[in-house]
C-alpha atoms as a PDB file:
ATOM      1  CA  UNK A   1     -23.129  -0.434  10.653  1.00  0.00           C
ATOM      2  CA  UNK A   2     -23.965  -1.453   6.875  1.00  0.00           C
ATOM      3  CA  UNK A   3     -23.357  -4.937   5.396  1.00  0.00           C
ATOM      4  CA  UNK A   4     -20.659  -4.492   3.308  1.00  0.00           C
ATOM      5  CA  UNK A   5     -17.936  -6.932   1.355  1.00  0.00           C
ATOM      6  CA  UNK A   6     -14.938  -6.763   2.861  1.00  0.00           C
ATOM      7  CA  UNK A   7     -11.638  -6.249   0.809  1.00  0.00           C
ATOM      8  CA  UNK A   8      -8.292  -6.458   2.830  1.00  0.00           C
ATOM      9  CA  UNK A   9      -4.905  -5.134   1.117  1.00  0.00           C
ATOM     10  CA  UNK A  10      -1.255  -5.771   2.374  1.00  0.00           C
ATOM     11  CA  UNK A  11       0.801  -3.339   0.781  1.00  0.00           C
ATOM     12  CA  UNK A  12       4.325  -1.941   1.632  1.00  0.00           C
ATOM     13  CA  UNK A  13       4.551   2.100   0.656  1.00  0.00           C
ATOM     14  CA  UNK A  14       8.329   1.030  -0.761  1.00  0.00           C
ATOM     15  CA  UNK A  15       6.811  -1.523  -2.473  1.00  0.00           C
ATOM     16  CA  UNK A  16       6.825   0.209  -6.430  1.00  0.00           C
ATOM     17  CA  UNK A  17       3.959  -2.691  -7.553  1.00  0.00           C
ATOM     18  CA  UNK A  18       2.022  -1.990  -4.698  1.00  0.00           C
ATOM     19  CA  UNK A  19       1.322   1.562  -5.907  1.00  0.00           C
ATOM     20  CA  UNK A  20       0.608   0.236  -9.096  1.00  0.00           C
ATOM     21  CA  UNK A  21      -1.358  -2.042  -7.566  1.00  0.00           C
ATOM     22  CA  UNK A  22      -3.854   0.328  -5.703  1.00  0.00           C
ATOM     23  CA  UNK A  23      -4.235   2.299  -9.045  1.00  0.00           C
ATOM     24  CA  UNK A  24      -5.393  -0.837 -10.748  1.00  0.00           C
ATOM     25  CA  UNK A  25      -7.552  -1.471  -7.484  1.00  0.00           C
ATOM     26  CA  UNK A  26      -9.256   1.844  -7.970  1.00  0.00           C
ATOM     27  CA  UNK A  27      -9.848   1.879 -11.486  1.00  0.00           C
ATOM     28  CA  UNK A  28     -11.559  -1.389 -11.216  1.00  0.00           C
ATOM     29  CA  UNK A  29     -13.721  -0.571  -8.158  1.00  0.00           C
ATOM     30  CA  UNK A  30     -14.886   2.817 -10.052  1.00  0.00           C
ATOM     31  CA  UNK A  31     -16.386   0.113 -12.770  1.00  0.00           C
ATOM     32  CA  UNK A  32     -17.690  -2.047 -10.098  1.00  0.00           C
ATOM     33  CA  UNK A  33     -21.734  -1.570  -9.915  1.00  0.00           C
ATOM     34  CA  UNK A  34     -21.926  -2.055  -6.319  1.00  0.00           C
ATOM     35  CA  UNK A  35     -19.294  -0.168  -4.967  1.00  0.00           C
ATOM     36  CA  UNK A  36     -20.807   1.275  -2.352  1.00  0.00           C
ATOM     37  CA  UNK A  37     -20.790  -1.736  -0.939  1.00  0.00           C
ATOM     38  CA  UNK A  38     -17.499  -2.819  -0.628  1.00  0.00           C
ATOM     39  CA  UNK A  39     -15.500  -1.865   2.981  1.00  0.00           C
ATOM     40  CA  UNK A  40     -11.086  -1.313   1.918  1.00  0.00           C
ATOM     41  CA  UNK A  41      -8.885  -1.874   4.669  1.00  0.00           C
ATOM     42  CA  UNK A  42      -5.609  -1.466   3.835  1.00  0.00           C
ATOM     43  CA  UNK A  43      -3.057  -3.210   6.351  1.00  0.00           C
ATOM     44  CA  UNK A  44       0.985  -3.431   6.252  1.00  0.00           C
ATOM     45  CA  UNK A  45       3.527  -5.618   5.233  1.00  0.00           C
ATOM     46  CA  UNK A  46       6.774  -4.893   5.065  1.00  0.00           C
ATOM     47  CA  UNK A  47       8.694  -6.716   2.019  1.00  0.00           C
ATOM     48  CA  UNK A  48      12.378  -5.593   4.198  1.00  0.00           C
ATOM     49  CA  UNK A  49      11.992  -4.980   7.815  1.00  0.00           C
ATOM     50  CA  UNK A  50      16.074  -5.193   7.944  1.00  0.00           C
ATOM     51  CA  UNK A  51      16.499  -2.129   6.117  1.00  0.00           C
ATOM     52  CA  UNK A  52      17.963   0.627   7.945  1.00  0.00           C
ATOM     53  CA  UNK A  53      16.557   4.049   8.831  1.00  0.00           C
ATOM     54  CA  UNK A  54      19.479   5.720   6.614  1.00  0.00           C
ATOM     55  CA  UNK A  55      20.805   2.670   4.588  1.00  0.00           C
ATOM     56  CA  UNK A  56      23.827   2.422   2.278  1.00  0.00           C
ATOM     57  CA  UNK A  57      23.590   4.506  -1.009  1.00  0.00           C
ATOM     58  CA  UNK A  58      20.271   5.512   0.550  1.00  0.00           C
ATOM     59  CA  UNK A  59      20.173   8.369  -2.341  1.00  0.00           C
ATOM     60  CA  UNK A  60      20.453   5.883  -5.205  1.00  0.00           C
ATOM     61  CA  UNK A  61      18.231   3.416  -5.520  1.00  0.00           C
ATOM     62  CA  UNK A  62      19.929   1.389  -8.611  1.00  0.00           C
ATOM     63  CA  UNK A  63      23.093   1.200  -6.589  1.00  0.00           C
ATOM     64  CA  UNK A  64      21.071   0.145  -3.530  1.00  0.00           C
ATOM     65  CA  UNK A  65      19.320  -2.460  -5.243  1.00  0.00           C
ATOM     66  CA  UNK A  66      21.971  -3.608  -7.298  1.00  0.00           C
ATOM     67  CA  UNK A  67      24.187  -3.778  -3.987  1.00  0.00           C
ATOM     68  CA  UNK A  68      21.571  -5.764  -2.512  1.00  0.00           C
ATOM     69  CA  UNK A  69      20.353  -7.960  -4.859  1.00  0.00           C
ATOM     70  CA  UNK A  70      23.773  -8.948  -6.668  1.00  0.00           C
ATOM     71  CA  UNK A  71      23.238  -7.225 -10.139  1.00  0.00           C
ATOM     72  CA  UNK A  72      25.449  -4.618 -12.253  1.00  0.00           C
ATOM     73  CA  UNK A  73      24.330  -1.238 -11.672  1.00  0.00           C
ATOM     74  CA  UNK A  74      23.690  -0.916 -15.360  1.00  0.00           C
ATOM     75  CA  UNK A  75      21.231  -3.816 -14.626  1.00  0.00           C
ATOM     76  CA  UNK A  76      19.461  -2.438 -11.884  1.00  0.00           C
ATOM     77  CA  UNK A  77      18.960   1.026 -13.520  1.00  0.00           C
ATOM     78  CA  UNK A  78      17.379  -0.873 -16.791  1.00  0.00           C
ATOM     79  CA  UNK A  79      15.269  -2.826 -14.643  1.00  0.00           C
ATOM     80  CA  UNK A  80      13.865   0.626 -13.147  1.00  0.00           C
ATOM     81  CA  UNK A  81      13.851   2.438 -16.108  1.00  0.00           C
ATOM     82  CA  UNK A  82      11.528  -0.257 -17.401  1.00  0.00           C
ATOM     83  CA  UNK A  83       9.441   0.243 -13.916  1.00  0.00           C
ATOM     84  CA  UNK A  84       9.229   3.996 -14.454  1.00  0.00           C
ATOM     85  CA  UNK A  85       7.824   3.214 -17.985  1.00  0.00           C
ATOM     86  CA  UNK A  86       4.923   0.623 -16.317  1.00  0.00           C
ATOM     87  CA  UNK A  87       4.164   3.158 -13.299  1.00  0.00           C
ATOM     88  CA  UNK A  88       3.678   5.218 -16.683  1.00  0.00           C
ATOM     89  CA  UNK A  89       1.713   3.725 -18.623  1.00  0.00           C
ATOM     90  CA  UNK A  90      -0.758   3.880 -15.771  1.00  0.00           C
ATOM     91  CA  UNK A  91      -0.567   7.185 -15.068  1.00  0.00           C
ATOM     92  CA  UNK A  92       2.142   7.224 -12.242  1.00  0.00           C
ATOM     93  CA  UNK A  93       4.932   8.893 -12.145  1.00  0.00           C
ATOM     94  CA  UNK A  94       7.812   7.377 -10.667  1.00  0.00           C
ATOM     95  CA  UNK A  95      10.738   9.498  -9.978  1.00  0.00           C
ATOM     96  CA  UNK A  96      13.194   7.212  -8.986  1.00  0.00           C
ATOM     97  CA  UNK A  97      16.624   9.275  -9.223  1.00  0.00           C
ATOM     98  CA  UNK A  98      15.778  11.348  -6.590  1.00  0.00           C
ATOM     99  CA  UNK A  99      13.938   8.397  -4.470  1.00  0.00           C
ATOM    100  CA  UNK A 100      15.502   8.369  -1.228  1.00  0.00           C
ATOM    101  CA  UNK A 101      15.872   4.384   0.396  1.00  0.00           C
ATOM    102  CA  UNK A 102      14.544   3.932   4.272  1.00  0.00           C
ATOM    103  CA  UNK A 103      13.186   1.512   6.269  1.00  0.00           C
ATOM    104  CA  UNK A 104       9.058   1.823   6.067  1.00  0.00           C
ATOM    105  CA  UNK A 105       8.172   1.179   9.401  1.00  0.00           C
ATOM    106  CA  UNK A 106       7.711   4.710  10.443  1.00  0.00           C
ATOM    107  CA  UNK A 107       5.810   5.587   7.536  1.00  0.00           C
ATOM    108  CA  UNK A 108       3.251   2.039   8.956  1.00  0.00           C
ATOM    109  CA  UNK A 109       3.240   3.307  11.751  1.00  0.00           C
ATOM    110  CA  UNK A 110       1.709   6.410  10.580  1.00  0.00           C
ATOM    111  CA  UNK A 111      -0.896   4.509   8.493  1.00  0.00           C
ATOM    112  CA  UNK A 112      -2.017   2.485  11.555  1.00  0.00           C
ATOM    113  CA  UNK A 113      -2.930   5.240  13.063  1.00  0.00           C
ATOM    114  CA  UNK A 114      -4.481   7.005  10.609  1.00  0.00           C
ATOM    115  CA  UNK A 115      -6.266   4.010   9.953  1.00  0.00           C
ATOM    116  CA  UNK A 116      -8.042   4.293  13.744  1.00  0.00           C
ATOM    117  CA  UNK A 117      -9.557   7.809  12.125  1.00  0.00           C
ATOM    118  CA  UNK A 118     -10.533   6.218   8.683  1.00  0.00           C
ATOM    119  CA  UNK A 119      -8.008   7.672   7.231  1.00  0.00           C
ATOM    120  CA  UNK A 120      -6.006   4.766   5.771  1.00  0.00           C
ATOM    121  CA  UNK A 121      -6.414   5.248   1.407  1.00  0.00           C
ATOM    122  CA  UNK A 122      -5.463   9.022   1.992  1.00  0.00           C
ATOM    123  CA  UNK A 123      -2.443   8.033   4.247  1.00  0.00           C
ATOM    124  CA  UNK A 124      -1.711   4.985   1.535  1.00  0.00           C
ATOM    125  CA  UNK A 125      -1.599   7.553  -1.723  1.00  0.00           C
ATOM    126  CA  UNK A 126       0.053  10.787   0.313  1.00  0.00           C
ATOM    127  CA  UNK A 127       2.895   8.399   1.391  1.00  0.00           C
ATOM    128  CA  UNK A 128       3.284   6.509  -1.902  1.00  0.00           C
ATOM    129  CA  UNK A 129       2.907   9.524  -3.658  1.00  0.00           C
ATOM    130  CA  UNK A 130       5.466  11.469  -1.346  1.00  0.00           C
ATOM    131  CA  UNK A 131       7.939   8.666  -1.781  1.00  0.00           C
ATOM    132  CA  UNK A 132       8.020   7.316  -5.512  1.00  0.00           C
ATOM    133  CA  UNK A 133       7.321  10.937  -6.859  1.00  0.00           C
ATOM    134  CA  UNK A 134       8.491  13.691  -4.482  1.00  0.00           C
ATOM    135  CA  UNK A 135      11.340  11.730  -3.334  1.00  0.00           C
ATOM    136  CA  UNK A 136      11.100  12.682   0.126  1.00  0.00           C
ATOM    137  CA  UNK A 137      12.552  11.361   3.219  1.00  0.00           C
ATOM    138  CA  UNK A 138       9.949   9.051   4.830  1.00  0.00           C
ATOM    139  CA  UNK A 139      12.573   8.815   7.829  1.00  0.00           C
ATOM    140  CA  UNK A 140      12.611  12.382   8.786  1.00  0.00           C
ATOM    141  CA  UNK A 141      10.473  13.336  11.442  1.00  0.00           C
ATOM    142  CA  UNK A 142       9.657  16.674   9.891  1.00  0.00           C
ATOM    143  CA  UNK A 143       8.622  15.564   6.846  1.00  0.00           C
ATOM    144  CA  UNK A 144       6.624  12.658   8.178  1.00  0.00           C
ATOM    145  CA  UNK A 145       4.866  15.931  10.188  1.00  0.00           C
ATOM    146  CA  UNK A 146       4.412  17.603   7.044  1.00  0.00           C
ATOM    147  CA  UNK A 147       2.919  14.447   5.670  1.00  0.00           C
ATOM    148  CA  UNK A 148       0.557  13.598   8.236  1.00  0.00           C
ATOM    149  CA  UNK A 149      -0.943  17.182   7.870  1.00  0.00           C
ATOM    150  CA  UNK A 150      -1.764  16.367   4.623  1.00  0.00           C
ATOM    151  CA  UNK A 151      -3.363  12.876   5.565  1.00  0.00           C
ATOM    152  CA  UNK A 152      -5.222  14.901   7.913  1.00  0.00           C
ATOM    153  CA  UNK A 153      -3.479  14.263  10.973  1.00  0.00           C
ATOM    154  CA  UNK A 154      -1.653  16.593  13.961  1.00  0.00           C
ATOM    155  CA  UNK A 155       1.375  16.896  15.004  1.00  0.00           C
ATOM    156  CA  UNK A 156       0.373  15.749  18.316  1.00  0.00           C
ATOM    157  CA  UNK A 157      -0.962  12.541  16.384  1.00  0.00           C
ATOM    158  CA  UNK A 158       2.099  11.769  14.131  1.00  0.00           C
ATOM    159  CA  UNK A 159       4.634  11.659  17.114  1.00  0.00           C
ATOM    160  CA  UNK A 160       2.092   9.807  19.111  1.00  0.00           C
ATOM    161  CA  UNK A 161       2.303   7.125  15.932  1.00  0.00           C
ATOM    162  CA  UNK A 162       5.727   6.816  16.369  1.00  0.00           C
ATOM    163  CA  UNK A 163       6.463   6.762  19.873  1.00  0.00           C
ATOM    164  CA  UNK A 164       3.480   4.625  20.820  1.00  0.00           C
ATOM    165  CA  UNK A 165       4.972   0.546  20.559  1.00  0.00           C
ATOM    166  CA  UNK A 166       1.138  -0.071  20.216  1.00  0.00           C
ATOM    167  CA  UNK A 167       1.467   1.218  16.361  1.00  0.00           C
ATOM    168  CA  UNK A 168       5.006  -0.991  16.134  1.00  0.00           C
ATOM    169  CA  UNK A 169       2.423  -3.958  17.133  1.00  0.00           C
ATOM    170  CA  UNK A 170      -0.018  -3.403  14.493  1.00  0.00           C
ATOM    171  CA  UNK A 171       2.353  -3.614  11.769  1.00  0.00           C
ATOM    172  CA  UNK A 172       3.823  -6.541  13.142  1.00  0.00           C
ATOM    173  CA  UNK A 173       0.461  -8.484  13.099  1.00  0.00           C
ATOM    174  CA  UNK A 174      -0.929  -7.449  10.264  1.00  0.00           C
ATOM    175  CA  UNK A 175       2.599  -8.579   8.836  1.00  0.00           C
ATOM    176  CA  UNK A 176       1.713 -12.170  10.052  1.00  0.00           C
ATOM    177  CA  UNK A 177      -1.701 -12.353   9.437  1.00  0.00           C
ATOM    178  CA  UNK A 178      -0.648 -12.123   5.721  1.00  0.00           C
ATOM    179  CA  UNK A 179       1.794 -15.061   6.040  1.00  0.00           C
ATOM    180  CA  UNK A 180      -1.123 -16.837   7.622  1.00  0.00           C
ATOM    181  CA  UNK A 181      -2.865 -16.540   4.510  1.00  0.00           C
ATOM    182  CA  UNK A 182      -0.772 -17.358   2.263  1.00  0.00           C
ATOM    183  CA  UNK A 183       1.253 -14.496   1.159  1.00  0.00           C
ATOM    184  CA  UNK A 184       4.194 -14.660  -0.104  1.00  0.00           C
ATOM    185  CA  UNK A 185       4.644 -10.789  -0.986  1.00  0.00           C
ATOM    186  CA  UNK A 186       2.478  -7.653  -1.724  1.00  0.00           C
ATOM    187  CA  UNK A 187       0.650  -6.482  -3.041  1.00  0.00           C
ATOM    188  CA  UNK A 188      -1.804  -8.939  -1.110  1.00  0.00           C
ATOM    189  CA  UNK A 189      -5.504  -8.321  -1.526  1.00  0.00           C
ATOM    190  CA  UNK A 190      -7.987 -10.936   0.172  1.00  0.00           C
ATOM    191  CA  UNK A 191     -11.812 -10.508  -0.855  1.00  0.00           C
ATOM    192  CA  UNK A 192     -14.745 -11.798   1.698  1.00  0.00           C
ATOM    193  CA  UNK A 193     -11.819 -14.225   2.973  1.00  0.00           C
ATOM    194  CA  UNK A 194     -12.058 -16.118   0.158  1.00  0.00           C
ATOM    195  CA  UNK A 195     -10.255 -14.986  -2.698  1.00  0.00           C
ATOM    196  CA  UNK A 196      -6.661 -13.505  -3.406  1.00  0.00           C
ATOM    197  CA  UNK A 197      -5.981 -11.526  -5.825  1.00  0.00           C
ATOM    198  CA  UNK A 198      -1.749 -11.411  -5.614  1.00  0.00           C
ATOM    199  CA  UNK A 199       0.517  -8.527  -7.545  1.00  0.00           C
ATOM    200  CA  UNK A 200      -0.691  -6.161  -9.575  1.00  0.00           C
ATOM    201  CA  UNK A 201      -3.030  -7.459 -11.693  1.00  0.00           C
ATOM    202  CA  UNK A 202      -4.981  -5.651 -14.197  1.00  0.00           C
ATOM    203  CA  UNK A 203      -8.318  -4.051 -13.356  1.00  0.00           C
ATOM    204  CA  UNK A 204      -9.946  -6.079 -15.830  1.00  0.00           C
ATOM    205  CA  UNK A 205      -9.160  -9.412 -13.748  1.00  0.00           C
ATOM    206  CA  UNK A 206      -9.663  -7.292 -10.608  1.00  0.00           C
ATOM    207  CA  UNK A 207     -12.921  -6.678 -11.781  1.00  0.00           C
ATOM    208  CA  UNK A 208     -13.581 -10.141 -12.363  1.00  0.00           C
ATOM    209  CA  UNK A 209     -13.020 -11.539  -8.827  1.00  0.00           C
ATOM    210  CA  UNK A 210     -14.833  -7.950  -7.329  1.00  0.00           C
ATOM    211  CA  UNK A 211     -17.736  -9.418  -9.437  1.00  0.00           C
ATOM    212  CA  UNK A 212     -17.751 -13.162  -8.584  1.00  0.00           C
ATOM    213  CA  UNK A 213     -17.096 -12.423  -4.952  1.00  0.00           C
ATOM    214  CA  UNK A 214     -19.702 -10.378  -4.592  1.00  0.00           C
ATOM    215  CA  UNK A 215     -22.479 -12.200  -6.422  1.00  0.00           C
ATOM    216  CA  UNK A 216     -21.367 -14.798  -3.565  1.00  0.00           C
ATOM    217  CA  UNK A 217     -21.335 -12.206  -0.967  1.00  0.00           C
ATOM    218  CA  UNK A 218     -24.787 -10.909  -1.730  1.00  0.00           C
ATOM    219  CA  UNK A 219     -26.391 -14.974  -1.737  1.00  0.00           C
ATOM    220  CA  UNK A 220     -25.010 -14.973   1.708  1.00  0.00           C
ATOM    221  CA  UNK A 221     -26.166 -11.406   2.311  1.00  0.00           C
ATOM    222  CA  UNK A 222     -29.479 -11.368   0.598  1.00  0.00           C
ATOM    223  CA  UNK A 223     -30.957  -8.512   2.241  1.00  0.00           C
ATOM    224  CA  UNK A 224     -28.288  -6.122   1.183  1.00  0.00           C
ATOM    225  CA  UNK A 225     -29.331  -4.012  -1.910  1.00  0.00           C
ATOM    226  CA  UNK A 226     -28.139  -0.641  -2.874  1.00  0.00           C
ATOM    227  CA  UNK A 227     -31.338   0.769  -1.754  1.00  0.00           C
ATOM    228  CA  UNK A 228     -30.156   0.013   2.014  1.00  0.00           C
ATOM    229  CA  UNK A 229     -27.040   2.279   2.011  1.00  0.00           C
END
């Protein structure tokens, strides 16, 4: 195995910063000298486990946030519009009238085990993507299907990932090893276990910590150069 910097992320694929997030993430890791150096794993955290599988106004998000959360609907639909415009502005787009509500463990589930097959940033981005821009149903077992073909996954492997409790387990941990470390949302990204980096920040700052972690990382690893990859 190569030495490598370690960089955990909690993220929830509902969770419109997270995306956001993990585009910021990238673009500062493709400036990052040493990249090739640095080991992702992404892990899950779900922001509303009590969500259900086919919630209330499930096909409008303003109305099910504005139901949820207490606000007018003209509120909730100007706080998204202004979302839309930020997923924007770093080249997302967020489709969020045709977004369609669900509880995220399934869609966990399937990153878990895609995970096992290092498959976890393609499972990340083809379920982010599917929800925020396709709008599709992340609780129907077809689509997830569809999706884990794309992720590079069977059939056979998607309904394994969610009938197998072992997958249900995962989640759940990685869930509380966030809390352990202090997180009080996502996204969540923890560098060589000692820095946080919480929300979406700009790559710029991401950069910063990438760089000061490492240059730590590498005094405590000071036979790793890129000549050993």
């Amino acid at each position: 195995m190569e030495n490598k910097m370690k960089i955990e992320i909690w993220s929830d694929i509902m969770c419109p910063f997270c995306y956001i997030g993990k585009h910021n993430f990238e673009k500062a890791l493709s400036q990052f000298a040493y990249k090739e150096l640095i080991e992702v794993e992404w892990k899950s955290f779900q922001l509303d486990p009590a969500i259900p599988g086919v919630p209330k106004y499930q096909d409008d998000m303003y109305k099910f946030v504005a139901d949820r959360k207490g606000l007018s609907y003209e509120e909730s639909k100007k706080r998204h519009q202004d979302l839309i415009q930020y997923a924007k502005s770093v080249g997302l787009e967020y489709n969020l009238d045709k977004a369609l509500v669900t509880n995220s463990m399934k869609g966990h589930r399937i990153i878990q085990f895609a995970k096992a097959k290092g498959l976890g940033e393609k499972a990340e981005e083809t379920l982010f993507y599917a929800y925020f821009t396709q709008g599709k149903n992340l609780n129907d077992q077809a689509t997830l299907i569809e999706l884990g073909k794309e992720i590079g996954l069977t059939e056979s492997d998607v309904n394994t990932a969610l009938t197998d409790p072992l997958y249900v387990q995962k989640v759940e941990n990685d869930g509380r090893e966030a809390l352990t470390l202090g997180a009080k949302g996502v996204p969540f990204f923890v560098v060589n276990r000692k820095y946080a980096i919480a929300g979406a920040q700009q790559p710029n700052d991401i950069l910063q910590t990438l760089e000061r972690s490492f240059s730590e990382w590498q005094k405590e690893n000071p036979q790793t150069t890129l000549e050993t990859i």
